[in-house]
PDB file of N, CA and C in Angstrom:
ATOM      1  N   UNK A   1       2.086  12.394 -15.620  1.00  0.00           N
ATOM      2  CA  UNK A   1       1.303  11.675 -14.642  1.00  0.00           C
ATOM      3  C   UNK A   1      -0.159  11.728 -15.057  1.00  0.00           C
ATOM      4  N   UNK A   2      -0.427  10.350 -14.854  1.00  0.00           N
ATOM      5  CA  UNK A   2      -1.984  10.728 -15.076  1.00  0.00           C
ATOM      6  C   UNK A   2      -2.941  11.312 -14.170  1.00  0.00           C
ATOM      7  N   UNK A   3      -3.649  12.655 -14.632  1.00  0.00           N
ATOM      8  CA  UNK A   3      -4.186  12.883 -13.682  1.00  0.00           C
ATOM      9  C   UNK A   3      -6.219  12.634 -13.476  1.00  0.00           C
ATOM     10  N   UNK A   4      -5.996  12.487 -12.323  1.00  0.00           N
ATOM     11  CA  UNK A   4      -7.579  11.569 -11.867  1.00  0.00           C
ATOM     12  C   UNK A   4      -8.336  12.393 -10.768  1.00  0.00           C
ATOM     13  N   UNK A   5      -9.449  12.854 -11.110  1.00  0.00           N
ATOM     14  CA  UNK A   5     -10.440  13.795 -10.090  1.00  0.00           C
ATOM     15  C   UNK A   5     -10.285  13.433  -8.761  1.00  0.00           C
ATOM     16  N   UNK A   6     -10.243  13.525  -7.682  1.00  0.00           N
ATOM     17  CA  UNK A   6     -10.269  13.630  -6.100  1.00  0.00           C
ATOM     18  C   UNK A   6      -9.089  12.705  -5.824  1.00  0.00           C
ATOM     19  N   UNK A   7      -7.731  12.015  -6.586  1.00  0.00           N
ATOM     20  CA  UNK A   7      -6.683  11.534  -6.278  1.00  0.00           C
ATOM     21  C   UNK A   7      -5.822  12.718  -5.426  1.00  0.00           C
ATOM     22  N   UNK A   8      -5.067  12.223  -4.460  1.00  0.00           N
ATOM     23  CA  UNK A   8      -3.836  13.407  -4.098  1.00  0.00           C
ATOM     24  C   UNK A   8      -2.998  12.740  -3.752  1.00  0.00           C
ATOM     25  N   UNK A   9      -2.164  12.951  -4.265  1.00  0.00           N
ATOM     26  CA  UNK A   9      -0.714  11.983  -4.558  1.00  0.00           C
ATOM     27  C   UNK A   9      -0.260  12.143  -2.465  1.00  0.00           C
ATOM     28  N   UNK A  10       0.288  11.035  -1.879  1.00  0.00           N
ATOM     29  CA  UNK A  10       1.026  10.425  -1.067  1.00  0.00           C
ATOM     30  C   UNK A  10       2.933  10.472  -1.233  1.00  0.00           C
ATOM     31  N   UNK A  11       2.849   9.138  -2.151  1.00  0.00           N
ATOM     32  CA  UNK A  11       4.313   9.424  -1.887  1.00  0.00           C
ATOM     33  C   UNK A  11       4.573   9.316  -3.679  1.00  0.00           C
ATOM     34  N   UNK A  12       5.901   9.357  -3.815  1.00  0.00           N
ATOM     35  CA  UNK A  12       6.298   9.260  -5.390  1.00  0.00           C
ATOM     36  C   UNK A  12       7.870   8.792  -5.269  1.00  0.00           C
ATOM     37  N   UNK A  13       8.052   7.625  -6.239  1.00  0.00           N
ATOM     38  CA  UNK A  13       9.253   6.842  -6.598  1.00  0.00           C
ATOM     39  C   UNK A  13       9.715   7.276  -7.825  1.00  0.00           C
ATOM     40  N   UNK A  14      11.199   7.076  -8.524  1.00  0.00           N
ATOM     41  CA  UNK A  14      11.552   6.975  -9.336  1.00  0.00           C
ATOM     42  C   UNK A  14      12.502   5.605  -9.676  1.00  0.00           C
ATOM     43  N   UNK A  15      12.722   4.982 -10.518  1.00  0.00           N
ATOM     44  CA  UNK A  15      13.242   3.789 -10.734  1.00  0.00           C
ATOM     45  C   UNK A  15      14.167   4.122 -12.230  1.00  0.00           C
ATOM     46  N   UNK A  16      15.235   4.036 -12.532  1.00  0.00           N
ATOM     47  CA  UNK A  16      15.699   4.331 -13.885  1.00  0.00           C
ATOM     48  C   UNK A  16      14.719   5.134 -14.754  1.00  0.00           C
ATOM     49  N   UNK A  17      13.984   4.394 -15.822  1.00  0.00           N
ATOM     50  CA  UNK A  17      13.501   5.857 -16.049  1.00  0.00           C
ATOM     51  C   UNK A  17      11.813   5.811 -16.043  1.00  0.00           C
ATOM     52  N   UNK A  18      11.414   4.855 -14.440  1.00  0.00           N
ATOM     53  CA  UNK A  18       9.679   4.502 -14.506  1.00  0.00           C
ATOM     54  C   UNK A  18       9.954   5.485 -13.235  1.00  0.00           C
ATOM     55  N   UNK A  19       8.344   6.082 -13.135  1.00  0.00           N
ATOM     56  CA  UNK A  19       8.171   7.261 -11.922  1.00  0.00           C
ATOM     57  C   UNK A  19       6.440   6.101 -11.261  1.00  0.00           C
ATOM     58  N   UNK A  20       6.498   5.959 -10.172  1.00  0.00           N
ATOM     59  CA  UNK A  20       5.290   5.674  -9.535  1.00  0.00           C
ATOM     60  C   UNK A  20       4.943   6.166  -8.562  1.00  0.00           C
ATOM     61  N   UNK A  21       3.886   6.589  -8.469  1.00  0.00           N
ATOM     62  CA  UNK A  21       2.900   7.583  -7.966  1.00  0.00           C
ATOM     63  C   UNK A  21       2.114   6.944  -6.585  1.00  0.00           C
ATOM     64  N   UNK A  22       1.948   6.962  -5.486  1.00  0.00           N
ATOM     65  CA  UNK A  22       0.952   6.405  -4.579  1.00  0.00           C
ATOM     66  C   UNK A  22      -0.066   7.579  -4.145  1.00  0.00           C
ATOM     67  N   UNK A  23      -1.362   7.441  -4.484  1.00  0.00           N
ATOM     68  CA  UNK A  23      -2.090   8.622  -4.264  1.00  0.00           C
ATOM     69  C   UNK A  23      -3.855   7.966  -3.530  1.00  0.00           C
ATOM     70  N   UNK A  24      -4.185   8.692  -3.148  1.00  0.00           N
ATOM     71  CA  UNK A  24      -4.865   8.228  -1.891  1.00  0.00           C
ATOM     72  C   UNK A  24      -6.598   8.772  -2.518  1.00  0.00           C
ATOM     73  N   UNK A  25      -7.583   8.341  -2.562  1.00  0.00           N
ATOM     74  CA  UNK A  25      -8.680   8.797  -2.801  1.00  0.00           C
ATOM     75  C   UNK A  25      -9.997   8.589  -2.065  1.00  0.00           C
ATOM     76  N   UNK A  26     -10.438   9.386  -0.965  1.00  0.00           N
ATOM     77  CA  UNK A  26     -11.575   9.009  -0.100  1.00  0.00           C
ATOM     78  C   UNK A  26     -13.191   8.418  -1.195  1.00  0.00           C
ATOM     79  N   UNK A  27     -13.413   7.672  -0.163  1.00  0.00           N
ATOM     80  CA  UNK A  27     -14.726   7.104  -0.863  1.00  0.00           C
ATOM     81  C   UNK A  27     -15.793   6.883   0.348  1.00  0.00           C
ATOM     82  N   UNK A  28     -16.555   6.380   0.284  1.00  0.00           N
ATOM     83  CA  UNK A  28     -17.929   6.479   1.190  1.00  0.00           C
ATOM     84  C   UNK A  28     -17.359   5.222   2.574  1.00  0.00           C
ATOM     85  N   UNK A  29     -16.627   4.494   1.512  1.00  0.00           N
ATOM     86  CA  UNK A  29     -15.897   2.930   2.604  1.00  0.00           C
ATOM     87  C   UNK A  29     -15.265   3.547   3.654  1.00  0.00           C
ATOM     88  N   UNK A  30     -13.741   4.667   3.614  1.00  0.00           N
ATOM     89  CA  UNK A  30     -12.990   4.971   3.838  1.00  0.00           C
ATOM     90  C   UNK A  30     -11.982   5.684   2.567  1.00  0.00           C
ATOM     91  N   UNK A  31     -11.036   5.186   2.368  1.00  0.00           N
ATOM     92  CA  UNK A  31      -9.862   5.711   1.370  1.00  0.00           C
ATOM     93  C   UNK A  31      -9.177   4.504   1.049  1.00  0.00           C
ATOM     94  N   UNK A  32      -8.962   4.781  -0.353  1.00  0.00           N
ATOM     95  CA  UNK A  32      -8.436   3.955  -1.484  1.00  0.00           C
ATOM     96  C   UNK A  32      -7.115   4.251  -1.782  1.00  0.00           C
ATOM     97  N   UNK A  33      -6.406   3.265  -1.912  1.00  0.00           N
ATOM     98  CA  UNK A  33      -4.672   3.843  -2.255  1.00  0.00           C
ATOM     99  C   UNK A  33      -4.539   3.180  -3.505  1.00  0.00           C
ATOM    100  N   UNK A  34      -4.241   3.887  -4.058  1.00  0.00           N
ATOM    101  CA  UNK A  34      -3.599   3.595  -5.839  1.00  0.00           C
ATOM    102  C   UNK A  34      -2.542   3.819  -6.339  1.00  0.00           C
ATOM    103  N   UNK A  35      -1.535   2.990  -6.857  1.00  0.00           N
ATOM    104  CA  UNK A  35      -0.335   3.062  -7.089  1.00  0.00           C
ATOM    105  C   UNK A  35      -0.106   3.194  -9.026  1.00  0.00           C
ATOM    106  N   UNK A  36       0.338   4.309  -9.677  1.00  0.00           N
ATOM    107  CA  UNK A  36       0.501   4.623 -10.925  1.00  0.00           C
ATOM    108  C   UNK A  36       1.641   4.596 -11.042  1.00  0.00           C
ATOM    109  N   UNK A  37       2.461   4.140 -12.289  1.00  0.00           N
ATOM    110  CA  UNK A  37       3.472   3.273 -12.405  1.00  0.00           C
ATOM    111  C   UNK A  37       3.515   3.984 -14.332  1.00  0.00           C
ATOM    112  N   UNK A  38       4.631   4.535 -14.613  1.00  0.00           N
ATOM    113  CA  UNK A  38       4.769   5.380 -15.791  1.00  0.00           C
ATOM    114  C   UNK A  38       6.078   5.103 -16.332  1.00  0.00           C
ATOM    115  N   UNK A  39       6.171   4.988 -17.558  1.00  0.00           N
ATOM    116  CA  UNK A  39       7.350   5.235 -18.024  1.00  0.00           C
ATOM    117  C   UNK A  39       7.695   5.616 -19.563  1.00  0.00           C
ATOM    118  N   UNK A  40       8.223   5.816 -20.241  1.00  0.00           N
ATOM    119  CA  UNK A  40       7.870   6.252 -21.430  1.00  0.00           C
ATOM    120  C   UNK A  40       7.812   5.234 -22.319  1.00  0.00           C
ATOM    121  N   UNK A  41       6.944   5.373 -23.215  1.00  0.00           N
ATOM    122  CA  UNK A  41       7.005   4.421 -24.624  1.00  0.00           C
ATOM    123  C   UNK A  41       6.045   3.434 -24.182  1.00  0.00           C
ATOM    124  N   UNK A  42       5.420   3.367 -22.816  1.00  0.00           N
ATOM    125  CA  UNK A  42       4.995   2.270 -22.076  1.00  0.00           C
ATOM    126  C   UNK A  42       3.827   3.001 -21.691  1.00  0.00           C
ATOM    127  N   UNK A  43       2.165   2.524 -21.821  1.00  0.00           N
ATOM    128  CA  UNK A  43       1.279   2.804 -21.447  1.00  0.00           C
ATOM    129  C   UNK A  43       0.781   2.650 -19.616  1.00  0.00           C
ATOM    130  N   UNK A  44       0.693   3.794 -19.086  1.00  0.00           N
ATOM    131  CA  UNK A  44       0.654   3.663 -17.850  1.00  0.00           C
ATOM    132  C   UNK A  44      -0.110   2.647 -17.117  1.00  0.00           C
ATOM    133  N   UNK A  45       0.420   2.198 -16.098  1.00  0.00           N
ATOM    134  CA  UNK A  45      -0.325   0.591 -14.913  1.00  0.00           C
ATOM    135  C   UNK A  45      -0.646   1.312 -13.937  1.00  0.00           C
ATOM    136  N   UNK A  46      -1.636   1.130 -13.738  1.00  0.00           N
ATOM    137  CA  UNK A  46      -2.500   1.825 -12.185  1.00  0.00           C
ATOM    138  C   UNK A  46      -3.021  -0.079 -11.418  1.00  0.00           C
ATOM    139  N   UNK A  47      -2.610   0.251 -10.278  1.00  0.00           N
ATOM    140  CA  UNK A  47      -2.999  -0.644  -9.367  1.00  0.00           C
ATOM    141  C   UNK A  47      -3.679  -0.180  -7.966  1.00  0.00           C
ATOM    142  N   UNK A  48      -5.001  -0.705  -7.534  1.00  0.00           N
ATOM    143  CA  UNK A  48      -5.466  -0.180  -6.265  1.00  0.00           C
ATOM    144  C   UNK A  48      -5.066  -1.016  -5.154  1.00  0.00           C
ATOM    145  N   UNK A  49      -4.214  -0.368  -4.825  1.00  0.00           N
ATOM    146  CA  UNK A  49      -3.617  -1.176  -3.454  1.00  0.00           C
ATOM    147  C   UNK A  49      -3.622  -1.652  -2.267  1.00  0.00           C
ATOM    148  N   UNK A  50      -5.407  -1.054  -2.064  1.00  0.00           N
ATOM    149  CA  UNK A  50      -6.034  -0.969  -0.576  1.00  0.00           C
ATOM    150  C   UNK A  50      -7.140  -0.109  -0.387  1.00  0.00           C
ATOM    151  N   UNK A  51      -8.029  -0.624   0.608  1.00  0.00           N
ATOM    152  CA  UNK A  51      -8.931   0.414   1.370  1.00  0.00           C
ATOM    153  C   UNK A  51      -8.913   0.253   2.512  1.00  0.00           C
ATOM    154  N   UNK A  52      -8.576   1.347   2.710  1.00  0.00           N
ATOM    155  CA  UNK A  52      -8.438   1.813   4.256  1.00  0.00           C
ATOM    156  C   UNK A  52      -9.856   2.347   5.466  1.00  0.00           C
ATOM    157  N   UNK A  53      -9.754   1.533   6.604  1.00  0.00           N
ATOM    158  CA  UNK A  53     -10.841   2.238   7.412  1.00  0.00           C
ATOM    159  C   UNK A  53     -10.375   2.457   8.775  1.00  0.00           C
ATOM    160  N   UNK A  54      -9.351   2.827   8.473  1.00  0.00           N
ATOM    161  CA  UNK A  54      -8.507   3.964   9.747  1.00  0.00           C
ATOM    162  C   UNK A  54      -7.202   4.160   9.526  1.00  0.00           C
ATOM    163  N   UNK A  55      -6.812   5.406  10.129  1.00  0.00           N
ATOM    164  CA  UNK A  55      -5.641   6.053   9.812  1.00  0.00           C
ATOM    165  C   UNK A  55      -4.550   5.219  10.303  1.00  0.00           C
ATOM    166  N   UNK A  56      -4.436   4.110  11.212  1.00  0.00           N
ATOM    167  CA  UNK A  56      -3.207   3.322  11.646  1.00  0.00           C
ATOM    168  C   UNK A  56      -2.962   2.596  10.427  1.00  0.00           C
ATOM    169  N   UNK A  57      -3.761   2.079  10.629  1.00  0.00           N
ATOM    170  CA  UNK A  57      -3.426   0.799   9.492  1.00  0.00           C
ATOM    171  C   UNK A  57      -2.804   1.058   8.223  1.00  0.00           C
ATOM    172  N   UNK A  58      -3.810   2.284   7.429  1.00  0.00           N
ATOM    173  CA  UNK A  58      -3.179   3.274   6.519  1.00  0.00           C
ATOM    174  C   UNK A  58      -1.580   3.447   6.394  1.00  0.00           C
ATOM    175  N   UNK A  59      -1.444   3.909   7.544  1.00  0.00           N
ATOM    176  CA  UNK A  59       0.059   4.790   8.250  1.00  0.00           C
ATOM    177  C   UNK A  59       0.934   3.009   8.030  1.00  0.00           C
ATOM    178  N   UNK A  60       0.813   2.025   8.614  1.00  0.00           N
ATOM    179  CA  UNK A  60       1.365   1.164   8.628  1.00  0.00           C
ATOM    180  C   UNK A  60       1.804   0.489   7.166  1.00  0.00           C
ATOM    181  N   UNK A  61       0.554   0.773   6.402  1.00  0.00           N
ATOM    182  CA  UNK A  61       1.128   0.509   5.018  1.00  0.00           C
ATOM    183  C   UNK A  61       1.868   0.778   4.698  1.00  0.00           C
ATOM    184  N   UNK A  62       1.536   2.081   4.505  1.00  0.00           N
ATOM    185  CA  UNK A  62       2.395   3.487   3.496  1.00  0.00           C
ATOM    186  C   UNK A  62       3.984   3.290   4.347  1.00  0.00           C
ATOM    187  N   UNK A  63       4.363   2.554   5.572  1.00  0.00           N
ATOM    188  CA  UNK A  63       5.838   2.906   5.748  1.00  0.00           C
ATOM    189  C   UNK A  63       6.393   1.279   4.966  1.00  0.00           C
ATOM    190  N   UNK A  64       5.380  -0.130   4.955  1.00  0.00           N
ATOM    191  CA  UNK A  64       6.036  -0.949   4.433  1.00  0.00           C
ATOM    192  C   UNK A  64       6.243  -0.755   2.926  1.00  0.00           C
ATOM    193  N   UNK A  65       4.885   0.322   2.394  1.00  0.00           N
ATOM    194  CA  UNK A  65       5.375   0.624   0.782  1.00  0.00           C
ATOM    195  C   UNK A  65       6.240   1.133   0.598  1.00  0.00           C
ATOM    196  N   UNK A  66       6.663   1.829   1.890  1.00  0.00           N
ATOM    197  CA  UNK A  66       8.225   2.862   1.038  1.00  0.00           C
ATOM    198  C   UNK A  66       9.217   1.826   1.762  1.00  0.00           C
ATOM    199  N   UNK A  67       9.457   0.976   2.745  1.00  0.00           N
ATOM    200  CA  UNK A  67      10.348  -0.021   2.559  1.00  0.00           C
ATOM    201  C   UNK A  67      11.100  -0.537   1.607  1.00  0.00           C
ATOM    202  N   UNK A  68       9.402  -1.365   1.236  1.00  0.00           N
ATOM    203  CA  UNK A  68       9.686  -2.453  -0.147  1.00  0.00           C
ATOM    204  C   UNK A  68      10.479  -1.639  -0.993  1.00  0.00           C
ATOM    205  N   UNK A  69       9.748  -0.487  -1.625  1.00  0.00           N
ATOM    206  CA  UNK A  69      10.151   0.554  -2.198  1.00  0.00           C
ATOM    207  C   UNK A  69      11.900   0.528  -2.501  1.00  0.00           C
ATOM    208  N   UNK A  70      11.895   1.327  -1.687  1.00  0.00           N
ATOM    209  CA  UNK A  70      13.461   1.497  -1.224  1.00  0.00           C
ATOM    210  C   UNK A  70      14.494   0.260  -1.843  1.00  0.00           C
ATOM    211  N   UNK A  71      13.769  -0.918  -0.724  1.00  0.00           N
ATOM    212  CA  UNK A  71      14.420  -2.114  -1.273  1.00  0.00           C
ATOM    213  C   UNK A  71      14.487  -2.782  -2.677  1.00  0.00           C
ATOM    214  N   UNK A  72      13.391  -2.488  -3.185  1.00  0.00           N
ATOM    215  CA  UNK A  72      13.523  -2.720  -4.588  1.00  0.00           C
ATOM    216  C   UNK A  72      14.445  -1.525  -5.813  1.00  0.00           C
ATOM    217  N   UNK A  73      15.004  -0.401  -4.777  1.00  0.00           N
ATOM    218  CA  UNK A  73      15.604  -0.120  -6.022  1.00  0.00           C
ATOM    219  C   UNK A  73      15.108   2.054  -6.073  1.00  0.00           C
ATOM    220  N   UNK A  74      13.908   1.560  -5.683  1.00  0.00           N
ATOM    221  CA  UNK A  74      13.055   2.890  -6.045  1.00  0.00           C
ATOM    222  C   UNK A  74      13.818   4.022  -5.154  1.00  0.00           C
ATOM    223  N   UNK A  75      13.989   5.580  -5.193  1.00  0.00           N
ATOM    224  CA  UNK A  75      14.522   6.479  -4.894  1.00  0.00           C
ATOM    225  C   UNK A  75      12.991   7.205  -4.556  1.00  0.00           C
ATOM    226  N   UNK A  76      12.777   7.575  -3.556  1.00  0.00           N
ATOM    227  CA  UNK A  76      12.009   8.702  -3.330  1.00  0.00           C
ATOM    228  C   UNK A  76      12.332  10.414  -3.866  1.00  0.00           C
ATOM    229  N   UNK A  77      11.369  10.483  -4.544  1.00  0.00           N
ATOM    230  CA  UNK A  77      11.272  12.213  -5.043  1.00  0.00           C
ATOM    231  C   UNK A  77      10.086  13.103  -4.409  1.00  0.00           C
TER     232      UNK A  77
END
């Protein structure tokens, strides 16, 4: 996993053999969600997925990301 100063990982997927990471990083706005996406032989994809400026909305994401998630395949670890 790549690791990145003031990130703290949220939730984590596995997919055959890609692992993606959702990890959350406060900033002066609110908090930033970033999704890292790994697999071998394959140079890692980081995507910022949002900024957040309150904890609902946040919360509301993070259950349609592990939806989609789910639905696409991904296994929570």
């Amino acid at each position: 996993m790549i690791a990145v100063a003031d990130f703290r990982p949220l939730l984590q997927y596995a997919r055959r053999d890609e692992t993606r990471v959702y990890s959350v990083r406060v900033v002066p706005e609110g908090a930033e969600l970033w999704a890292v996406t790994e697999a071998p032989g394959r140079v890692p994809r980081s995507v910022k997925e949002g900024l957040f400026t309150n904890a609902a909305e946040a919360l509301e994401f993070l259950e349609e990301v592990h939806r989609t998630s789910v639905a696409g395949g991904w296994r929570k670890i």
